[in-house]
Protein backbone atom coordinates (compact mmCIF):
# COMPACT_ATOMS: atom_id res chain seq x y z
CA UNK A 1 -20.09 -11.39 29.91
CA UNK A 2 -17.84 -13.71 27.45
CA UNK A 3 -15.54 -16.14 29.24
CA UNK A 4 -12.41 -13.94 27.23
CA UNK A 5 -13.38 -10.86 29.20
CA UNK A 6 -13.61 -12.47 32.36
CA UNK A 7 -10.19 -13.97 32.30
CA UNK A 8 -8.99 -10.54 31.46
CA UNK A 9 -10.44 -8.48 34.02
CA UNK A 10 -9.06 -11.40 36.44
CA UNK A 11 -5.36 -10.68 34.90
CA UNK A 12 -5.56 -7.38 35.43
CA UNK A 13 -6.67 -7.57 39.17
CA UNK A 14 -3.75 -10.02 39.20
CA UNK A 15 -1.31 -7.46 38.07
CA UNK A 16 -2.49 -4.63 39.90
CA UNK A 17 -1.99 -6.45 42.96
CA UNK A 18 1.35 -7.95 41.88
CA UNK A 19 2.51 -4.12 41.28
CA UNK A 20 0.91 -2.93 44.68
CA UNK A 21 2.76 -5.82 46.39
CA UNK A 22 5.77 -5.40 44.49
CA UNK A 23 5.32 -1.48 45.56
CA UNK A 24 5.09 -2.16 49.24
CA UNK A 25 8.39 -5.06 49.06
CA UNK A 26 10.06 -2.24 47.59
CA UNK A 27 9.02 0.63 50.30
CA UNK A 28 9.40 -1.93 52.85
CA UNK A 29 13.08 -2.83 51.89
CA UNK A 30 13.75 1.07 51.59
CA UNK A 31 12.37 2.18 55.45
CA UNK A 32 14.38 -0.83 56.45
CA UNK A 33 17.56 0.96 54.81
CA UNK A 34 17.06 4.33 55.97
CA UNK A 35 16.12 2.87 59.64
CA UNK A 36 19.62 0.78 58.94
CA UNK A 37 21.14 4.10 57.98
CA UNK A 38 19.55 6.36 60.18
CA UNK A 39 20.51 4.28 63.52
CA UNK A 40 24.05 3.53 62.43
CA UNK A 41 24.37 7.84 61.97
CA UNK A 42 22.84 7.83 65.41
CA UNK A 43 24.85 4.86 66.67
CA UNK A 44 27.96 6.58 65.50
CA UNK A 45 26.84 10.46 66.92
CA UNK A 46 26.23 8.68 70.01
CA UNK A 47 29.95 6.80 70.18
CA UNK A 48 31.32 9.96 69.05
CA UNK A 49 29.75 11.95 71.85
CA UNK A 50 30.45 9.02 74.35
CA UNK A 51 34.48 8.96 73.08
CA UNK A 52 34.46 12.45 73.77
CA UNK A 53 33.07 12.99 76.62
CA UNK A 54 35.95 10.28 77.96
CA UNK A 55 38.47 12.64 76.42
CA UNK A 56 37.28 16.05 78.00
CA UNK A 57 37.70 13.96 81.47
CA UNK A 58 40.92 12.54 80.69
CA UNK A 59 41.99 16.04 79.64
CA UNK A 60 40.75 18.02 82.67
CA UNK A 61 42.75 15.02 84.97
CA UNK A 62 46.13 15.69 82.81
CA UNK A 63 45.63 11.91 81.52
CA UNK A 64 47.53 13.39 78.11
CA UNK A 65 47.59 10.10 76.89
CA UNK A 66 44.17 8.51 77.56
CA UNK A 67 42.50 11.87 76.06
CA UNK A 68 44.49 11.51 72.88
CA UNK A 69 43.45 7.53 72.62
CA UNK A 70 39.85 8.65 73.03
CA UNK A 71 39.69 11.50 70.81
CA UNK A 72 41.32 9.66 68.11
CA UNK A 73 39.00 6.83 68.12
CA UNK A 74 36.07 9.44 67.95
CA UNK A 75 37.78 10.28 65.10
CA UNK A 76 38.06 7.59 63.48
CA UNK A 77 34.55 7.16 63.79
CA UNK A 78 33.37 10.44 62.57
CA UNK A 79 35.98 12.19 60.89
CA UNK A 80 34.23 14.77 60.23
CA UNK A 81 34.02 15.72 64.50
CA UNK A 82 34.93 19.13 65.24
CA UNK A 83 35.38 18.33 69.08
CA UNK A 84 37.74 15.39 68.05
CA UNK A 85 39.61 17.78 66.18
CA UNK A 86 40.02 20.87 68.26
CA UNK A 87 41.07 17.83 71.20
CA UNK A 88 43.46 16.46 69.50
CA UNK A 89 45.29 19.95 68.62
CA UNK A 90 44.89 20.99 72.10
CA UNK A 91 46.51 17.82 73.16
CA UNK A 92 49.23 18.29 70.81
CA UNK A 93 49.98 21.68 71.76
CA UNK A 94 50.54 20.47 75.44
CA UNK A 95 53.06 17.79 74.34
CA UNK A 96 54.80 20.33 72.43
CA UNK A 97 54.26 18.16 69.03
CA UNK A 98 53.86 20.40 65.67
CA UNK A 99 51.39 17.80 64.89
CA UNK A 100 48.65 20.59 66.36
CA UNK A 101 48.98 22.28 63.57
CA UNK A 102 47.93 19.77 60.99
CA UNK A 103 44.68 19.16 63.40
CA UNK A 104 44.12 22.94 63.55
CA UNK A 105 44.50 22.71 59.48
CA UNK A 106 41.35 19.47 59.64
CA UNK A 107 39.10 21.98 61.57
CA UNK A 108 39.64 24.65 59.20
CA UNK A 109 39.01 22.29 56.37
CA UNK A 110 35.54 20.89 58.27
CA UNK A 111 34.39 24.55 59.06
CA UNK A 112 36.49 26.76 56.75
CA UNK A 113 34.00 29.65 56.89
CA UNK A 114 34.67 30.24 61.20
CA UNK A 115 37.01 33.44 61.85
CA UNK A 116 37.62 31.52 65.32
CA UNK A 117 39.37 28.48 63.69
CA UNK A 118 40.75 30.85 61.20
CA UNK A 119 42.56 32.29 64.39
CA UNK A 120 43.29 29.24 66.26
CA UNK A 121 45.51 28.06 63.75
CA UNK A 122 47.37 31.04 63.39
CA UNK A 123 47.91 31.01 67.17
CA UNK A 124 49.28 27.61 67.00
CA UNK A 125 51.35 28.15 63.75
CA UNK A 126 52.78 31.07 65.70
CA UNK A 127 53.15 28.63 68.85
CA UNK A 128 55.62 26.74 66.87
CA UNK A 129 57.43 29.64 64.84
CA UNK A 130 55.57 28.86 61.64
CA UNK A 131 54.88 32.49 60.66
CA UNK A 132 54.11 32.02 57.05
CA UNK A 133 51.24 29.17 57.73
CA UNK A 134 49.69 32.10 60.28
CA UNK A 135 49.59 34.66 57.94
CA UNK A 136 48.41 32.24 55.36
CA UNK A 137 45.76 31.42 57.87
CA UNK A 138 45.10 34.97 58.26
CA UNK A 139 45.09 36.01 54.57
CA UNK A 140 41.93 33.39 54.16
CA UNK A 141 39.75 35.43 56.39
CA UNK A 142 37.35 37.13 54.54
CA UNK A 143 37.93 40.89 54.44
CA UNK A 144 34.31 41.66 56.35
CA UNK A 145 35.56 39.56 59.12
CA UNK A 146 38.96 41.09 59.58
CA UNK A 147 37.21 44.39 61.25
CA UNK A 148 37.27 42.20 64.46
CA UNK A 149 39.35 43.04 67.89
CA UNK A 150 40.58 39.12 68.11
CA UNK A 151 41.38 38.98 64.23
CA UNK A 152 43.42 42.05 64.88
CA UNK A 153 45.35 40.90 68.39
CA UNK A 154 46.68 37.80 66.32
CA UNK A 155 47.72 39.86 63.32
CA UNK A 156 49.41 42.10 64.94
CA UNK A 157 51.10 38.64 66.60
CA UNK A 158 51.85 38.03 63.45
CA UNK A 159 53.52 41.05 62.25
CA UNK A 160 55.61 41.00 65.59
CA UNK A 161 56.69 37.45 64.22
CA UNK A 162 57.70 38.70 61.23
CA UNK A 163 59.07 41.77 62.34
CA UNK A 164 57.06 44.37 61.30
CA UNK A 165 56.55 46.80 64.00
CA UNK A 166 54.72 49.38 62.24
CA UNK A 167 52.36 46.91 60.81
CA UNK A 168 52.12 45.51 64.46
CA UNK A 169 51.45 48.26 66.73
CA UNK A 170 48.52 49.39 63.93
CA UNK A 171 46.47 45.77 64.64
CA UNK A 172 47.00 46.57 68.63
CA UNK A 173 45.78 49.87 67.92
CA UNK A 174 42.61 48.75 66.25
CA UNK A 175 41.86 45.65 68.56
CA UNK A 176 41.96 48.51 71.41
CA UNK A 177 39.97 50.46 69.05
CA UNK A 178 37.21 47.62 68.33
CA UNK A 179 37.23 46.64 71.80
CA UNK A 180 37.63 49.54 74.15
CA UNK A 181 36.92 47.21 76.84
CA UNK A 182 39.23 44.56 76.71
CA UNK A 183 41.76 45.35 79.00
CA UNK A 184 43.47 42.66 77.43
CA UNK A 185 44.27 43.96 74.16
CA UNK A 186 45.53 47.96 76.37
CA UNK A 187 47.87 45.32 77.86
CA UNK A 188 49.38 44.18 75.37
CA UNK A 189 49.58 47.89 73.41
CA UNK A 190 50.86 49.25 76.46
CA UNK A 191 53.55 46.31 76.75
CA UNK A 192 54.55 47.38 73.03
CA UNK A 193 54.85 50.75 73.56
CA UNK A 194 56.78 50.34 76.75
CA UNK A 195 59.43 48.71 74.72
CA UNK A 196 59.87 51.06 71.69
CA UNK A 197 63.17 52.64 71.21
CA UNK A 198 60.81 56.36 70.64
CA UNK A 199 60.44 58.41 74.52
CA UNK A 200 57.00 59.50 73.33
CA UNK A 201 55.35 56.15 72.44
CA UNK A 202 56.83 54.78 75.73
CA UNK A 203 55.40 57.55 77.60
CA UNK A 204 52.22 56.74 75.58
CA UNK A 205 52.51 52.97 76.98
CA UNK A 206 53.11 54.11 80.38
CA UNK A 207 50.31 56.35 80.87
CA UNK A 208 48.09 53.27 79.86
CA UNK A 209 49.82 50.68 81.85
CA UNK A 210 48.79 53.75 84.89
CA UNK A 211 45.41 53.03 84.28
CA UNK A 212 45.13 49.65 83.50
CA UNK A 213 46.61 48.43 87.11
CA UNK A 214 43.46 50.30 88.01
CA UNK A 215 41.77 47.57 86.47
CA UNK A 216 41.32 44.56 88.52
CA UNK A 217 41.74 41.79 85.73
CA UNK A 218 45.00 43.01 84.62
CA UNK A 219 46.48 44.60 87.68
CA UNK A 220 49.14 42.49 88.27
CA UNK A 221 50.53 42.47 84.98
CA UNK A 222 49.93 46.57 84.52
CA UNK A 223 52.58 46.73 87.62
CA UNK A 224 54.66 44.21 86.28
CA UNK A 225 55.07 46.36 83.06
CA UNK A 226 56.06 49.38 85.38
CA UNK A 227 58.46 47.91 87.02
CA UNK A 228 60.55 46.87 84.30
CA UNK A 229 59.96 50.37 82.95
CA UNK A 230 61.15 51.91 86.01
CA UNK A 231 64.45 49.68 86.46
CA UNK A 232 65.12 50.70 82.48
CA UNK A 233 65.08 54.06 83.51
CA UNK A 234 67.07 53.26 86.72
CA UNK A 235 64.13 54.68 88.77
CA UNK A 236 64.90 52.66 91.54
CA UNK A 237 62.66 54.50 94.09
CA UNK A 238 60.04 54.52 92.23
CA UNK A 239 60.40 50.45 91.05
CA UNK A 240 60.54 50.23 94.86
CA UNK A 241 56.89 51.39 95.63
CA UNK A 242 55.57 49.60 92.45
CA UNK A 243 56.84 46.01 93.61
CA UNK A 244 55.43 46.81 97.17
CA UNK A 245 52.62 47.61 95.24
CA UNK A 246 52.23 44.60 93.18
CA UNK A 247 53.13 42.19 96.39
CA UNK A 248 50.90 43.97 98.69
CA UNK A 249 48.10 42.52 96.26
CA UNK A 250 45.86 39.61 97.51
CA UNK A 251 46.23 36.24 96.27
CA UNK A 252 49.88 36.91 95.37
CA UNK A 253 51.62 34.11 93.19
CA UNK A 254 54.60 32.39 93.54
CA UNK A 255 55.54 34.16 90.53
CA UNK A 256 54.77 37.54 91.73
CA UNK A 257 57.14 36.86 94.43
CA UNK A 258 60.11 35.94 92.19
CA UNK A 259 59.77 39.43 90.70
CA UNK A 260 59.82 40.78 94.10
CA UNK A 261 62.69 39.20 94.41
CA UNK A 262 64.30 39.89 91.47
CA UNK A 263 63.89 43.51 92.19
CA UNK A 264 65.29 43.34 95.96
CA UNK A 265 68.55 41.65 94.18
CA UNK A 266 68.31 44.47 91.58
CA UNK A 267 69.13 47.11 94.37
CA UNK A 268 70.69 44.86 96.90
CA UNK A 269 68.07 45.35 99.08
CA UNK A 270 69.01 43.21 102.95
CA UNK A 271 65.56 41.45 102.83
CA UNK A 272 66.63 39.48 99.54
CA UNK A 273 67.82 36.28 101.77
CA UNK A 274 64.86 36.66 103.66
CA UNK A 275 62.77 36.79 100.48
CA UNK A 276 64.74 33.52 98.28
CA UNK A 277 64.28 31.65 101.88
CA UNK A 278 60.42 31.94 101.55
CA UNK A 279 61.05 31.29 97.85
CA UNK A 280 62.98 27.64 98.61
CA UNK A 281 60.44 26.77 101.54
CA UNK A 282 57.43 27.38 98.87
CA UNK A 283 58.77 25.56 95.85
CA UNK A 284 60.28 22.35 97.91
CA UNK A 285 57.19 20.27 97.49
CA UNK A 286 56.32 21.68 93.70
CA UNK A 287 58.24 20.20 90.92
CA UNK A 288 56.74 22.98 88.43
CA UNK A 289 57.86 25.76 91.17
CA UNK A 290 61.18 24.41 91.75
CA UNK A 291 62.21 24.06 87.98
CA UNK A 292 60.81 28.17 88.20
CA UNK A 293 62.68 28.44 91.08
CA UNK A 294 66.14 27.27 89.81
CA UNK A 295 65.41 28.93 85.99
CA UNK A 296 65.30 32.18 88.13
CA UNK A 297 68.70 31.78 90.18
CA UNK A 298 69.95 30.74 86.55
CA UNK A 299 69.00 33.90 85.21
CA UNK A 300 69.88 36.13 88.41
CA UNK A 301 73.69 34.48 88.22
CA UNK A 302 72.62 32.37 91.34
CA UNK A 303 73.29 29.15 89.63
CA UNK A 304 75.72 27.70 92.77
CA UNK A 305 72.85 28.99 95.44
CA UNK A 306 70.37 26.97 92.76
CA UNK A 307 73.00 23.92 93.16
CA UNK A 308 73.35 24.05 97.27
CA UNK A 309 69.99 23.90 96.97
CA UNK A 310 68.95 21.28 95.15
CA UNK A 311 71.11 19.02 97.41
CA UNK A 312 68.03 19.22 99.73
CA UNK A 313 65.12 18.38 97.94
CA UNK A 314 63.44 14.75 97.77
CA UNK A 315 64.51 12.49 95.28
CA UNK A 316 61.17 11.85 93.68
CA UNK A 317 61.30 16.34 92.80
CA UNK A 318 64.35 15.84 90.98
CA UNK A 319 63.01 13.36 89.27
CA UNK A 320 60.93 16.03 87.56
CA UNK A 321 62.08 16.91 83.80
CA UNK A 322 61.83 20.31 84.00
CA UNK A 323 63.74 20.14 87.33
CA UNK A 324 66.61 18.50 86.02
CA UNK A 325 66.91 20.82 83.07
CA UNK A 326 66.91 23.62 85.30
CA UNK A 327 69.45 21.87 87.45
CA UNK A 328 71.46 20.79 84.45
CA UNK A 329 71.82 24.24 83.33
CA UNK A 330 72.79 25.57 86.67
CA UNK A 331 76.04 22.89 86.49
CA UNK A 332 76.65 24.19 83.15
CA UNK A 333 76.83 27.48 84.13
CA UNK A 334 78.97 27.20 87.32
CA UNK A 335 81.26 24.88 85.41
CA UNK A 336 80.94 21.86 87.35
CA UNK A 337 80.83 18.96 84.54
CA UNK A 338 80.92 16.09 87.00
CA UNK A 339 77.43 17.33 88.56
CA UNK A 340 76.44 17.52 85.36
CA UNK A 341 77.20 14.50 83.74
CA UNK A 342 75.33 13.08 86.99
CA UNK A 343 72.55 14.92 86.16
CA UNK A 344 72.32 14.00 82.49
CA UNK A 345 72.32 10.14 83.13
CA UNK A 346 69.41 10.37 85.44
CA UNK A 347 66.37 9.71 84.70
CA UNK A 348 64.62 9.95 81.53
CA UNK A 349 64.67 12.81 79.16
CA UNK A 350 61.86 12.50 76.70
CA UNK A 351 61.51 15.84 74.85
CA UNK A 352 64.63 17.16 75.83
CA UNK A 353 67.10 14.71 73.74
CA UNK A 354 69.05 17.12 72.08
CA UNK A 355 69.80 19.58 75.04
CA UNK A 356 70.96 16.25 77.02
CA UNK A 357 73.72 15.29 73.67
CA UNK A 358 74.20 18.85 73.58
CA UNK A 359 74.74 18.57 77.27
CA UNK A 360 77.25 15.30 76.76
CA UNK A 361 79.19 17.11 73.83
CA UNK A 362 80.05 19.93 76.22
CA UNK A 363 81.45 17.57 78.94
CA UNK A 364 82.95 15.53 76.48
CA UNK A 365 85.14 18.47 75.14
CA UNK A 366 85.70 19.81 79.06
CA UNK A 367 87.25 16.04 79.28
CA UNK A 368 89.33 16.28 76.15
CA UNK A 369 87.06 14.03 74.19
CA UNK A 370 87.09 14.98 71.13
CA UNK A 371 85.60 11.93 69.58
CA UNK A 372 83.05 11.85 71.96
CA UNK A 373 82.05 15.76 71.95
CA UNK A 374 81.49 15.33 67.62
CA UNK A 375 79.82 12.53 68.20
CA UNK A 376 77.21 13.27 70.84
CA UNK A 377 76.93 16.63 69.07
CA UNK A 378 76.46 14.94 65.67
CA UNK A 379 73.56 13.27 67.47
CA UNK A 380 72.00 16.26 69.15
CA UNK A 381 71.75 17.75 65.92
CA UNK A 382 69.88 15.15 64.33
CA UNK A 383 67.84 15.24 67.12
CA UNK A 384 66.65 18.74 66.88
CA UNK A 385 66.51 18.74 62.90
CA UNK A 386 63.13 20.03 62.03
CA UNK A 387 62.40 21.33 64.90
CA UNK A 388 63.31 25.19 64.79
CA UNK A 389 63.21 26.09 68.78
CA UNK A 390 65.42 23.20 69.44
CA UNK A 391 67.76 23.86 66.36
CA UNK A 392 68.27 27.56 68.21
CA UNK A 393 68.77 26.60 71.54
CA UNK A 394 71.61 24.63 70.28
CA UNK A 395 72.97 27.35 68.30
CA UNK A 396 72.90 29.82 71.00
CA UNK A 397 75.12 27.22 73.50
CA UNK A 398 77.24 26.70 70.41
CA UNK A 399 77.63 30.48 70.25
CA UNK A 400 78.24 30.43 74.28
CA UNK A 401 81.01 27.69 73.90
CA UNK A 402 82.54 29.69 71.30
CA UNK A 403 81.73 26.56 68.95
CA UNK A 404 80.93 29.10 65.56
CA UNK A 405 81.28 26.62 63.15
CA UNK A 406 79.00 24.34 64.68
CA UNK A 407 75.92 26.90 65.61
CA UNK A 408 76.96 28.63 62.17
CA UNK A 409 75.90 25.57 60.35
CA UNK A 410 72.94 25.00 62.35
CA UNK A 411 71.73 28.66 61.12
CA UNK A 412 72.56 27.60 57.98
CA UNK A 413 70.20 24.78 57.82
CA UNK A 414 67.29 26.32 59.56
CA UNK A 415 67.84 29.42 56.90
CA UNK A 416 67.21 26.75 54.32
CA UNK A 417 63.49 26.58 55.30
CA UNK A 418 61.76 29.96 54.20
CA UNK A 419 59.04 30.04 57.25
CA UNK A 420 62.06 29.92 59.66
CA UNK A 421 64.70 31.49 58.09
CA UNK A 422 64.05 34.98 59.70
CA UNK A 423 64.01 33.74 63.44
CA UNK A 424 66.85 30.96 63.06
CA UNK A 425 69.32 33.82 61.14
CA UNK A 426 68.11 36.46 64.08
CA UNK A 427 68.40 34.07 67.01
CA UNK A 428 72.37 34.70 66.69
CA UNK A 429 72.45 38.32 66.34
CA UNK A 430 72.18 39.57 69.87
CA UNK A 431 75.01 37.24 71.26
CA UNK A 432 77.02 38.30 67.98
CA UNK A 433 76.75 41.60 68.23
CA UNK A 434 76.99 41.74 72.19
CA UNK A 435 80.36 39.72 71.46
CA UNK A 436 79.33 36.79 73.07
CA UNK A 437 81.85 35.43 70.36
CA UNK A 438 85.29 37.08 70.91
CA UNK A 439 86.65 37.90 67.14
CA UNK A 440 89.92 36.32 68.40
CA UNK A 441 87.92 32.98 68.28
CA UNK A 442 86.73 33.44 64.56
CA UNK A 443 89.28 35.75 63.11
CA UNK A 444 91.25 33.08 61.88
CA UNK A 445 89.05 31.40 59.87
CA UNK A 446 85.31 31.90 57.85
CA UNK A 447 83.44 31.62 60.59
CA UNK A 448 82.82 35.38 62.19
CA UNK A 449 82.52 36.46 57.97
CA UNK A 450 79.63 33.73 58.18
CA UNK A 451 77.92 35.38 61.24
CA UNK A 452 78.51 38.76 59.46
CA UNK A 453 76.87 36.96 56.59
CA UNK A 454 74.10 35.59 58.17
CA UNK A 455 73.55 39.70 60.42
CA UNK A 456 73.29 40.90 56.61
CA UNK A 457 71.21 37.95 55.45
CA UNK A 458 68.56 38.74 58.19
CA UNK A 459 68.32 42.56 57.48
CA UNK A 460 67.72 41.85 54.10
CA UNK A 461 64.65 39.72 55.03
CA UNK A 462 63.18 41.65 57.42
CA UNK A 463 63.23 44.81 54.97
């Protein structure tokens, strides 16, 4: 063989082997990647998972604030977590932040094909008076999903928010249609019907609320629905048996005994003292069934019993928020402004900023302040501004203090924003019309034409 074709076939050997090693560097270096990539993806599921799992347990302990640290590091982590998601809206909707709604929104954007996001987010929207983002959520469900007994329950939610009965009683009609078995969706028809202005659709609802407290699941709330039918129709006998009824049931709540109470006020009936006794007893170790407690004396007209009462419970209870709303309102309504100044500068009021100035304006103007009732008011405005529940509780003790011009222009504002225009120019009406405002309060200036206004305003929209 000549020397020349030696020294080629050596070359070539040479660069075959170059090319295989070259070939194995460069499958080496890319299974080293994909392990690198492959174990930070399962470094990262794993964290995620861990985070999580933190945040469930913080969650099921009531550690708000721990849950929302973990979930939102899972997040950050894998933004793409459902779990992290669905958390973190659940967490918002127990501090009351409207935040839930943009995590709600995320989910749908990760999984935008599930009818059970879909849904959540309505239900949330709804939970903080956005009607227009629930229907929008709604609307995106495809129309072979929508022949579904939980798509229909929340659209018929949604109608009722935006105040179309017809188009609401049809959904409850065809989630008790798609799922005869739900007693929960015959509950809630029955509840509608019960409450229509038409005898034969309330006789409708209260043969079905006859055989649903036949039902053990939704007993309690099937009598609950009679009674108030009965005392509308001032059947007082028969209101009678049903609350017997209803208390004679095992595992009876606190709350099942308010209504029994409520009733034996109702008819002045001489075991009532008996029955709020058992009532105070119950709820003076329970911040969450004192605040129920004192909301229901409130509402019964009860508010100095609520205050007497009060004077005996520990001073770590009335530490409780919701107890010294409850408490605050009770001075409000018996007119004692000292007690309630007390009230208002103890403790903290986180969440409830704008009833407390609203609060402070009141007593300011009982104490011929008038510098410091516009000014606390200025500042209870600001606090609720955005916020449409807090903007209309406002209005309504505006309306109560026969301040027009100031819940007027509350209205106003929240009518400004077309998702809650309809409730914030309703919220007025009842107290309007009920003259909760006496015309010789308005009549002298703009004010009761700007109610009128708004009555006219809100008519318009719902038709």
């Amino acid at each position: 063989m000549p020397e020349s074709s030696s020294r080629d076939l050596t070359l070539q050997r040479l660069e075959r082997t170059y090319v295989r090693l070259a070939l194995l560097v460069l499958f080496g270096l890319a299974l080293f990647v994909g392990l690198c990539w492959a174990g930070f993806h399962s470094y990262a599921r794993w964290q995620e998972r861990s985070l999580m799992r933190q945040a469930h347990a913080a969650l099921q302990r009531g550690d708000l604030r721990w849950a929302s640290l973990a979930a939102q590091r899972a997040y950050v982590v894998d933004s793409s977590s459902l779990d992290a998601c669905r958390t973190l809206a659940e967490i918002a909707e127990k501090g009351q932040d409207e935040g839930a709604i943009d995590w709600r929104c995320r989910v749908v954007e990760i999984d935008p094909h599930s009818l059970f996001n879909q849904l959540a987010l309505a239900v949330t929207a709804l939970r903080f008076a956005k009607p227009a983002i629930a229907a929008d959520a709604l609307a995106a469900v495809p129309t072979e999903k929508r022949n579904d007994a939980g798509y229909q329950a929340v659209a018929a939610r949604v109608s009722l928010a935006k105040n179309d009965l017809v188009a609401t009683r049809e959904h409850l009609a065809a989630a008790v249609r798609l799922a005869p078995n739900n007693p929960d969706h015959q509950l809630a028809l029955a509840q509608f019907d019960l409450a229509s202005k038409d005898d034969a659709r309330r006789a409708e609802g209260r043969k079905l609320a006859e055989l649903l407290k036949t039902k053990p699941t939704v007993r309690r709330e099937a009598l609950a629905l009679l009674i108030n039918d009965a005392l509308r129709r001032q059947s007082l006998s028969e209101a009678s048996k049903l609350t017997n009824e209803r208390a004679a049931l095992p595992n009876s709540s606190f709350a099942d005994e308010i209504l029994t109470a409520s009733f034996q006020h109702t008819v002045n009936e001489p075991t009532f003292i008996a029955s709020v006794t058992r009532l105070e007893e119950q709820a003076a170790s329970s911040p969450e069934k004192a605040a129920q407690l004192i909301a229901w004396m409130n509402a019964e007209a009860l508010s100095l019993l609520a205050i007497d009462w009060s004077k005996k419970l520990p001073a770590n209870l009335l530490d409780n928020l919701a107890v010294r709303v409850a408490l605050g309102d009770s001075y409000a309504q018996s007119g004692n402004w000292k007690g309630l100044e007390d009230i208002l500068q103890h403790g903290t009021w986180t969440g409830a900023e704008s009833l407390n100035l609203a609060w402070r304006a009141k007593v300011a103007d009982e104490s011929s302040d008038a510098a410091g009732r516009e000014k606390f008011w200025a500042e209870a405005v600001a606090k609720a501004r955005g916020q449409s529940e807090q903007s209309n509780l406002l209005a309504r003790l505006a309306f109560q203090w026969h301040w027009p011009e100031k819940a007027t222009a509350i209205l106003w504002t929240c009518s400004e924003q077309r998702e809650t225009q309809l409730p914030a120019l309703k919220a007025s009406i009842f107290t309007i019309r009920n003259s909760a405002i006496p015309r010789a309060h308005t009549e002298s200036s703009a004010d009761w034409w700007s109610c009128c206004r708004m009555i006219s305003l809100s008519e318009t929209i719902s038709s």
